[in-house]
Every structure is written in structure tokens, then in C-alpha cells.
PDB file of N, CA and C in Angstrom:
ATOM      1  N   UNK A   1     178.504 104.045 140.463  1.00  0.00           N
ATOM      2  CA  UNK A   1     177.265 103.300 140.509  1.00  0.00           C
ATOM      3  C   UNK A   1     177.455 101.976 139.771  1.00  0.00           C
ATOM      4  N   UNK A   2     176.912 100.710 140.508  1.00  0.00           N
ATOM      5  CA  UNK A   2     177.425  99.370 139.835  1.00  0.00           C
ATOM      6  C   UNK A   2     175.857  98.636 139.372  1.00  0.00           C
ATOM      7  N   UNK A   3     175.862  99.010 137.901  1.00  0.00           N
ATOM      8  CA  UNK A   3     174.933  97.901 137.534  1.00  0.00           C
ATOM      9  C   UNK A   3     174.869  96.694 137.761  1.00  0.00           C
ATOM     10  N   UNK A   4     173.258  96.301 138.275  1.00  0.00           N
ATOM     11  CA  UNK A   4     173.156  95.241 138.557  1.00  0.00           C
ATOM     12  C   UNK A   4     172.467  94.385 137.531  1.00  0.00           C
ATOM     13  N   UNK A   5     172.821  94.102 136.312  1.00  0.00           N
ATOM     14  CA  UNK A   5     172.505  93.642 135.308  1.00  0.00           C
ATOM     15  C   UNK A   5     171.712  92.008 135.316  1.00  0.00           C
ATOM     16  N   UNK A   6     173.159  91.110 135.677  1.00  0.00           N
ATOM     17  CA  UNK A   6     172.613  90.218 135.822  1.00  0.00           C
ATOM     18  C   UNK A   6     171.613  89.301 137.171  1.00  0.00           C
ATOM     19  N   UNK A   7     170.993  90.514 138.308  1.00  0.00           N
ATOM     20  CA  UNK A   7     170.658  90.172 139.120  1.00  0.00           C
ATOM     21  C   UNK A   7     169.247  90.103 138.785  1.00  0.00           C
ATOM     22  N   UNK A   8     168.713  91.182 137.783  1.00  0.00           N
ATOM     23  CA  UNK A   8     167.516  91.148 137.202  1.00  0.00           C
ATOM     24  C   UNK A   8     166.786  90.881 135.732  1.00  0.00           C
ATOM     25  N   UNK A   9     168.086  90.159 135.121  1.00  0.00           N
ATOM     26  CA  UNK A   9     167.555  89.387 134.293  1.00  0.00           C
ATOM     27  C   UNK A   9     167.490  87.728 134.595  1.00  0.00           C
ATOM     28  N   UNK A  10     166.371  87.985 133.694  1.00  0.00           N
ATOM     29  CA  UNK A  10     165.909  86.074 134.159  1.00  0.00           C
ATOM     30  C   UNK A  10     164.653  86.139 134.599  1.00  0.00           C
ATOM     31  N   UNK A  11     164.750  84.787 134.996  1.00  0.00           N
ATOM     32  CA  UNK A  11     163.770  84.377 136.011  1.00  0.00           C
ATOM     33  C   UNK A  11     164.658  83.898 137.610  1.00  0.00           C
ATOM     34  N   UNK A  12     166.308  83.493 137.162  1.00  0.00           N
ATOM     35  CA  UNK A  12     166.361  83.199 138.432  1.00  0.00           C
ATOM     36  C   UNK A  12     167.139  81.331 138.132  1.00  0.00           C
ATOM     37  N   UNK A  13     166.315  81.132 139.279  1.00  0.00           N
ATOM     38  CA  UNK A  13     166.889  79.787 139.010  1.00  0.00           C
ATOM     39  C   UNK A  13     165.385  78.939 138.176  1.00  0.00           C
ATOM     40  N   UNK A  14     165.772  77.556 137.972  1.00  0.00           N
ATOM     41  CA  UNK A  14     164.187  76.941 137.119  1.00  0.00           C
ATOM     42  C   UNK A  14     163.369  76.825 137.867  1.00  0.00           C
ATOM     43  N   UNK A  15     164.015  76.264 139.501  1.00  0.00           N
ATOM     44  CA  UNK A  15     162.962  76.470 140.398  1.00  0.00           C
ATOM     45  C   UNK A  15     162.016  77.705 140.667  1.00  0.00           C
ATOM     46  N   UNK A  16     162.828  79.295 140.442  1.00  0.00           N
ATOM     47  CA  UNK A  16     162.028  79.905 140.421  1.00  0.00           C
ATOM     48  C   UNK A  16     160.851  80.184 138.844  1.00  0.00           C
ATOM     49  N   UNK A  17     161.978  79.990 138.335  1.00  0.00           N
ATOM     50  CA  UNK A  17     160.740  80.108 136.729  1.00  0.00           C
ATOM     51  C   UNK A  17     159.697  78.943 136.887  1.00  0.00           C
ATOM     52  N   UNK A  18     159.582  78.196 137.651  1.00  0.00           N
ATOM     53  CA  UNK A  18     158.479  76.906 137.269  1.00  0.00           C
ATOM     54  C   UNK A  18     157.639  77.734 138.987  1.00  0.00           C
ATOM     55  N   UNK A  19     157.897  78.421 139.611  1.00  0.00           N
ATOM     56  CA  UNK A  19     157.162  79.224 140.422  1.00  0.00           C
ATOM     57  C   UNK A  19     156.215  80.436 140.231  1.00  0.00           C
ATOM     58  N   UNK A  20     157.114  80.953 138.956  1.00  0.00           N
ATOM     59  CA  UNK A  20     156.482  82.445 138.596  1.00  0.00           C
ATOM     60  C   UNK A  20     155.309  81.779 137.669  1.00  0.00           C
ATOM     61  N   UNK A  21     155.828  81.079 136.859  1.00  0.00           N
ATOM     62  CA  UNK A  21     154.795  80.105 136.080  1.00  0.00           C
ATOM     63  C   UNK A  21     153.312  79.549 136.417  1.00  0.00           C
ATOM     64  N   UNK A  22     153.437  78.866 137.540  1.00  0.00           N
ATOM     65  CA  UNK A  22     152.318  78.157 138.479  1.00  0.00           C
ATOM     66  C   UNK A  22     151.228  79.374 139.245  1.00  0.00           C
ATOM     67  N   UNK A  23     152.517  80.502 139.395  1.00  0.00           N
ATOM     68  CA  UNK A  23     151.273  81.586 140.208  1.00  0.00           C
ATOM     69  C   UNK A  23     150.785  82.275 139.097  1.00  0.00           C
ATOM     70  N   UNK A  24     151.306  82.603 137.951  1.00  0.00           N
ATOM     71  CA  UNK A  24     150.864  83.158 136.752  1.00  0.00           C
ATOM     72  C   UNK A  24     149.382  82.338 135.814  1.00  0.00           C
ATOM     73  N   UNK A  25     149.745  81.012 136.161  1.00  0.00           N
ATOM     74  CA  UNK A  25     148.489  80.289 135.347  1.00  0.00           C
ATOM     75  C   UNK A  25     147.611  80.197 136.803  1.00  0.00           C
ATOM     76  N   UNK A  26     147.764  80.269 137.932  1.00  0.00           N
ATOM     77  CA  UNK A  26     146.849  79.943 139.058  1.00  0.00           C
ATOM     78  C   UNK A  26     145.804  81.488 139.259  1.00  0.00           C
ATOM     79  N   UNK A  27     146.417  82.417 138.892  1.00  0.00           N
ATOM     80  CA  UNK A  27     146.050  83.608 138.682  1.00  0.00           C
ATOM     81  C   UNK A  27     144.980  83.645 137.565  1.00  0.00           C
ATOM     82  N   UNK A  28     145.547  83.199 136.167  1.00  0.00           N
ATOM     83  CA  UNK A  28     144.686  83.511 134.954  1.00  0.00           C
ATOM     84  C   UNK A  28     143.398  81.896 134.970  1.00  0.00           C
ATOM     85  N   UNK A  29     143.121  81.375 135.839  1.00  0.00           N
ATOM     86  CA  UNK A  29     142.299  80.398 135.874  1.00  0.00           C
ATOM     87  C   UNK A  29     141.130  81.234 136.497  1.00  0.00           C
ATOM     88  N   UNK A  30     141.522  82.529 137.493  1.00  0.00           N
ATOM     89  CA  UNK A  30     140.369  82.773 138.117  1.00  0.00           C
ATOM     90  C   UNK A  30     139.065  83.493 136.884  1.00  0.00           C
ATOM     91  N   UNK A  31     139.754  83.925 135.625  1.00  0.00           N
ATOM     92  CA  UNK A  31     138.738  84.275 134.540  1.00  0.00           C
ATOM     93  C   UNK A  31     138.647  83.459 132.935  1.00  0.00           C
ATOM     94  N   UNK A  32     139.032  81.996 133.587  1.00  0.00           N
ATOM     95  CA  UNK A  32     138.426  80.977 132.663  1.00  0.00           C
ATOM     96  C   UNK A  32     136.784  80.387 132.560  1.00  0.00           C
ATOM     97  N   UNK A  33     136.738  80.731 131.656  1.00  0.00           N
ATOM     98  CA  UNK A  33     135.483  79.964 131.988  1.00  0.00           C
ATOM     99  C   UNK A  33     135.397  78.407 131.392  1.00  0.00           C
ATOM    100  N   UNK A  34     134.179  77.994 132.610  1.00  0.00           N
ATOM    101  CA  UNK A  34     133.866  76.593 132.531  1.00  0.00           C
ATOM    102  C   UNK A  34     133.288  76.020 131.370  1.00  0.00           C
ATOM    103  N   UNK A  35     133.637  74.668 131.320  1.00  0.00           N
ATOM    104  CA  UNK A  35     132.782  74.124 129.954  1.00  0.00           C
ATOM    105  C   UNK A  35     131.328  73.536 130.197  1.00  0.00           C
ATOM    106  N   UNK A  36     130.592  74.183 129.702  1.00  0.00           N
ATOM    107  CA  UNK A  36     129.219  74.099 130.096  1.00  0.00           C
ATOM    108  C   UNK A  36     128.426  72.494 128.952  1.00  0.00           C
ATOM    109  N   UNK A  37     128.983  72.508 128.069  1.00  0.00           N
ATOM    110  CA  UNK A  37     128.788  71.232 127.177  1.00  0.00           C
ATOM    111  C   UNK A  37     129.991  70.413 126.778  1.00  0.00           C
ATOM    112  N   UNK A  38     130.517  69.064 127.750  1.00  0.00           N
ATOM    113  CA  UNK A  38     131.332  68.564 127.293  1.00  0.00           C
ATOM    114  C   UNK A  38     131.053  67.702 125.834  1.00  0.00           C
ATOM    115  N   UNK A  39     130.065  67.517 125.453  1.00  0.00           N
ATOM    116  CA  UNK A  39     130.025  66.891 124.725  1.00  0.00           C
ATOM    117  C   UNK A  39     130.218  67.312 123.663  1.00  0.00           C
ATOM    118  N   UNK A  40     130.279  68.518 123.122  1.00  0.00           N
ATOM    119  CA  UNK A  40     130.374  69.284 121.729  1.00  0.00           C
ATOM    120  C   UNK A  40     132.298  69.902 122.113  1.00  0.00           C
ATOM    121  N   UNK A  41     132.761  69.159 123.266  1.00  0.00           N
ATOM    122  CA  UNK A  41     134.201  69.525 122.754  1.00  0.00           C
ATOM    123  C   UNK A  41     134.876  68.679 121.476  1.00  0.00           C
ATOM    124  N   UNK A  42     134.613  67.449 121.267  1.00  0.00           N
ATOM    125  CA  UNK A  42     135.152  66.769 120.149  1.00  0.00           C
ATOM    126  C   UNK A  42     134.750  67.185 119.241  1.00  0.00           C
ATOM    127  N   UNK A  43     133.695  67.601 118.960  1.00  0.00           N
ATOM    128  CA  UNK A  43     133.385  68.705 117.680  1.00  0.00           C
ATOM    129  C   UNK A  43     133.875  69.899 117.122  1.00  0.00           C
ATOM    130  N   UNK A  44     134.197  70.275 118.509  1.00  0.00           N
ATOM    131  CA  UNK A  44     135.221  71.471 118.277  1.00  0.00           C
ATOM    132  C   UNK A  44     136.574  71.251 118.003  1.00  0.00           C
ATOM    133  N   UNK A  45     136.840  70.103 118.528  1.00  0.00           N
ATOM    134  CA  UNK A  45     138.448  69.647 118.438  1.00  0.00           C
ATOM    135  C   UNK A  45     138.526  69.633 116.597  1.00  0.00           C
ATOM    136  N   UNK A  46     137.403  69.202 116.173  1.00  0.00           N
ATOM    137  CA  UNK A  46     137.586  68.267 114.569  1.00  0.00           C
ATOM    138  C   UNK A  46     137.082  69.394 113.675  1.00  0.00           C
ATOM    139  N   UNK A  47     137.003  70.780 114.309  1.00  0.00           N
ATOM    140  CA  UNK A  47     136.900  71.502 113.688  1.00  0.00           C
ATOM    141  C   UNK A  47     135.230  72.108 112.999  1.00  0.00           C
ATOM    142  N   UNK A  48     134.460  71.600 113.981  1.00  0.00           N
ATOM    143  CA  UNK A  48     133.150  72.324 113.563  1.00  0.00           C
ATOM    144  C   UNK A  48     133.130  73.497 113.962  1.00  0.00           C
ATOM    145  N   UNK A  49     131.780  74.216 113.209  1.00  0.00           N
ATOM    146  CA  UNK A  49     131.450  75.770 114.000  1.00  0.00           C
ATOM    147  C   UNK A  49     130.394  75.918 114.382  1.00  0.00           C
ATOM    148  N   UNK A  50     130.323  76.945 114.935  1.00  0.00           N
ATOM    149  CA  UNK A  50     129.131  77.186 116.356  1.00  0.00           C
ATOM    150  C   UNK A  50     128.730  78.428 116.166  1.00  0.00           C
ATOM    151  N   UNK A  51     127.771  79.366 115.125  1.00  0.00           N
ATOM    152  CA  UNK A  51     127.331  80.655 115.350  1.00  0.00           C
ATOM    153  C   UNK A  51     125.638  81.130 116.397  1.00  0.00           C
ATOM    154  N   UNK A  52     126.454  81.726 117.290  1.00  0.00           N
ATOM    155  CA  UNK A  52     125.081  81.640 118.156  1.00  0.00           C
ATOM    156  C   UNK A  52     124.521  80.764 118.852  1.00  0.00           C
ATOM    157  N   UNK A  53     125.952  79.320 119.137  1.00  0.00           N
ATOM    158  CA  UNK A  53     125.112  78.473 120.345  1.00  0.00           C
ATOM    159  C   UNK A  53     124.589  77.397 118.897  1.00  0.00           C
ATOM    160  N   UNK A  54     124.371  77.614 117.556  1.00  0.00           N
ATOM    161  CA  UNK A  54     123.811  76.434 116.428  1.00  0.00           C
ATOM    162  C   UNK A  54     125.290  75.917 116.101  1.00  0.00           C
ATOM    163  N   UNK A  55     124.957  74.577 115.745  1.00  0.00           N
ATOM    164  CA  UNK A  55     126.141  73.976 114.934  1.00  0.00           C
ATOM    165  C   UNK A  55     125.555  74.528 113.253  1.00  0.00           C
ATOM    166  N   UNK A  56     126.958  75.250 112.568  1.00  0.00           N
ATOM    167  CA  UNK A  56     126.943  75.318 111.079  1.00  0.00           C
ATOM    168  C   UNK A  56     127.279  74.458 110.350  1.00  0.00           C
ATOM    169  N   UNK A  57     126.501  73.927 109.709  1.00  0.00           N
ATOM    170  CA  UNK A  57     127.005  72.388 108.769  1.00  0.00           C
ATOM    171  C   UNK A  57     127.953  73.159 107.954  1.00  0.00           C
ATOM    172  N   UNK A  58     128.835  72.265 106.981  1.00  0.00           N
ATOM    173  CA  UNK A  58     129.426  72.819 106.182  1.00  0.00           C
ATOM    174  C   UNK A  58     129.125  71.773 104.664  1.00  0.00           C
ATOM    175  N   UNK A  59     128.661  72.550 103.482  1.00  0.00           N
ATOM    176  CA  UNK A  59     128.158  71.945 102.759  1.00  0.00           C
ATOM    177  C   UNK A  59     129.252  70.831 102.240  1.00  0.00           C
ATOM    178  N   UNK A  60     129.003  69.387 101.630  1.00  0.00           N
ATOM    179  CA  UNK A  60     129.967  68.869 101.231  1.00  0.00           C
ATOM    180  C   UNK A  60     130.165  68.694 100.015  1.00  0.00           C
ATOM    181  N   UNK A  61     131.931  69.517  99.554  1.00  0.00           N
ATOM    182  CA  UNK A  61     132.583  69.964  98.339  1.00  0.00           C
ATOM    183  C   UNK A  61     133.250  68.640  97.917  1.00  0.00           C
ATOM    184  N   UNK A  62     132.032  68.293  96.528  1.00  0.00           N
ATOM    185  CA  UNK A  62     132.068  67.401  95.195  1.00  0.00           C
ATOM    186  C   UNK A  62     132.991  67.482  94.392  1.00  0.00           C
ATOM    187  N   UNK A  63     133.642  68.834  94.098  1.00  0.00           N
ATOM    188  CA  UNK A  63     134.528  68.562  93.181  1.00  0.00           C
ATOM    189  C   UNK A  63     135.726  68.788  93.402  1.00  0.00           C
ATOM    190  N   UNK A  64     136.435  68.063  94.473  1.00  0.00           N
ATOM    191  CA  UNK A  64     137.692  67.366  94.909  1.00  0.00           C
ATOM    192  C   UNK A  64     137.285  66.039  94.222  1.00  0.00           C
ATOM    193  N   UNK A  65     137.270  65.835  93.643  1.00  0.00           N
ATOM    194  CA  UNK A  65     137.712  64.250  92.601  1.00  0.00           C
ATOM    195  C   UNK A  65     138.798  63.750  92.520  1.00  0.00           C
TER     196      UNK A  65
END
């Protein structure tokens, strides 16, 4: 019996890894969800928080001097 070792490791060639790739993220898009408020993405980028749909202020710490 002749192992076929290197026939099933990998991906293959890059062409195929940049294939398995594209159907793998084309797949996981179908349970993304949409952004319903673009405008509170830069807020999120800079690190605000959001409990329940409210923005949480964060009090501002004085004694960093």
C-alpha cells in the first residue's frame, strides 16, 4: 500500500489556495451581518462602548499628570 502523503497535504498550488480562500469567505458572508449605523463605526474604531444600543462615556482620569 503506497501512501499518498504528499498529494493531500496542502492546499495545492496558490492558485488553488487563493480559491479555497474566496469560496470560504464567499460562504461566511452569507451570516454577516449588515451595518445598520455607519456613522458610529469611527467610534468604534477609537474605541468607544455601546451597552444596549447607548454609548458609555468613560469618565475622564485626572490623575495621569
Amino acid at each position: 500500500m503506497k501512501l499518498r502523503t504528499k498529494v493531500t497535504r496542502g492546499a495545492g498550488s496558490p492558485a488553488a489556495a487563493l480559491a479555497m480562500v474566496f469560496k470560504l469567505v464567499e460562504s461566511a458572508q452569507e451570516s454577516w451581518r449588515a451595518i445598520t449605523a455607519p456613522h458610529l463605526v469611527a467610534l468604534v474604531r477609537n474605541g468607544a462602548r455601546f451597552e444596549n444600543g447607548h454609548l458609555v462615556e468613560r469618565p475622564e482620569d485626572t490623575s495621569a499628570a
